[in-house]
C-alpha atoms as a PDB file:
ATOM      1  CA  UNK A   1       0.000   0.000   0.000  1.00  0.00           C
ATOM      2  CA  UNK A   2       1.377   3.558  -0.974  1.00  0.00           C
ATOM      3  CA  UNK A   3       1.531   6.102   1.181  1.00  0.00           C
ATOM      4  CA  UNK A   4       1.115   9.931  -0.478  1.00  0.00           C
ATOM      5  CA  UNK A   5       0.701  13.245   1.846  1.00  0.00           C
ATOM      6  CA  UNK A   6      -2.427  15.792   1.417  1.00  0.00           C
ATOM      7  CA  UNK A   7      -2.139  19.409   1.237  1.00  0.00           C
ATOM      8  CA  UNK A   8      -5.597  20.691   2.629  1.00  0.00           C
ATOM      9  CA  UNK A   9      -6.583  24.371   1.725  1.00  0.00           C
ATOM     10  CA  UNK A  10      -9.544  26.640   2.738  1.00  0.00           C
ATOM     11  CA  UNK A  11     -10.659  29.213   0.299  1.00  0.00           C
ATOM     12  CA  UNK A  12     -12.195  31.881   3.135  1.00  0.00           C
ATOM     13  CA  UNK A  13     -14.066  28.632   4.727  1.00  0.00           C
ATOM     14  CA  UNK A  14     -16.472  28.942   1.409  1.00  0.00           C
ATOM     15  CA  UNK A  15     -15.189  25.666   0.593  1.00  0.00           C
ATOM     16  CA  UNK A  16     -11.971  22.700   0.705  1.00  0.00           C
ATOM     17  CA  UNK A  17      -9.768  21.796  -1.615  1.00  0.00           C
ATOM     18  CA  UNK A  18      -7.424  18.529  -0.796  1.00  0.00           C
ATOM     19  CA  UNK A  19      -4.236  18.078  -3.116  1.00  0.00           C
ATOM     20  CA  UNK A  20      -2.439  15.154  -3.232  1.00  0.00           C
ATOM     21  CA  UNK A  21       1.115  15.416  -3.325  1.00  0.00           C
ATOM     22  CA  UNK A  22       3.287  14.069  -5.834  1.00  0.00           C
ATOM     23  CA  UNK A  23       0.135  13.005  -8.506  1.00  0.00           C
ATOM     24  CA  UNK A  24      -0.427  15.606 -11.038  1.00  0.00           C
ATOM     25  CA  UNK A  25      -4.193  16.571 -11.781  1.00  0.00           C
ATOM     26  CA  UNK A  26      -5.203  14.591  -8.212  1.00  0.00           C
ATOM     27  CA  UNK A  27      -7.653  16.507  -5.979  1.00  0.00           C
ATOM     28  CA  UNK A  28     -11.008  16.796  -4.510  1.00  0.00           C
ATOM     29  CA  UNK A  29     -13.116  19.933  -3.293  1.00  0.00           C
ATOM     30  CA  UNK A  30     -16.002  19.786  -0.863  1.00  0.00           C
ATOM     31  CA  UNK A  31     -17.865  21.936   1.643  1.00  0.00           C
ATOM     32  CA  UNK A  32     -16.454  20.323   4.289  1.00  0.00           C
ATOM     33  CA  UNK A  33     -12.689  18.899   5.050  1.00  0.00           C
ATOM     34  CA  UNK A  34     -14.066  15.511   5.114  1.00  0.00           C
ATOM     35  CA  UNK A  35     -15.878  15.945   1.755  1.00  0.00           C
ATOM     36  CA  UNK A  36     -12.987  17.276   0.276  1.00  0.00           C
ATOM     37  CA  UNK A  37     -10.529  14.266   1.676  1.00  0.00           C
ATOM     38  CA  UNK A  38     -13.191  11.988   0.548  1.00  0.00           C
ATOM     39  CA  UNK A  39     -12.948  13.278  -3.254  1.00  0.00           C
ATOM     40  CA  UNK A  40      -9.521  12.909  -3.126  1.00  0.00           C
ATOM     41  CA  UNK A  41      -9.332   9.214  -2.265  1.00  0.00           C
ATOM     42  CA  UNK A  42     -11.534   8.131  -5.311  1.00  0.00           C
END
């Protein structure tokens, strides 16, 4: 199992964004942090 770190960015608590370090074009947004970690693990 691979292992990758998450960069985890609030735009004026509007919304989430989660990047995923290292994998080009790999994020997810939400409303909330967990939404937004959740995109990014699909």
């Amino acid at each position: 199992m691979s292992s990758f770190s998450i960069l985890l960015e609030s735009n004026q608590g509007e919304d989430f964004r989660a990047t995923v370090l290292g994998l080009p074009d790999c994020y997810g947004q939400g409303a909330t942090r967990e939404a937004a970690l959740a995109h990014a693990k699909q």
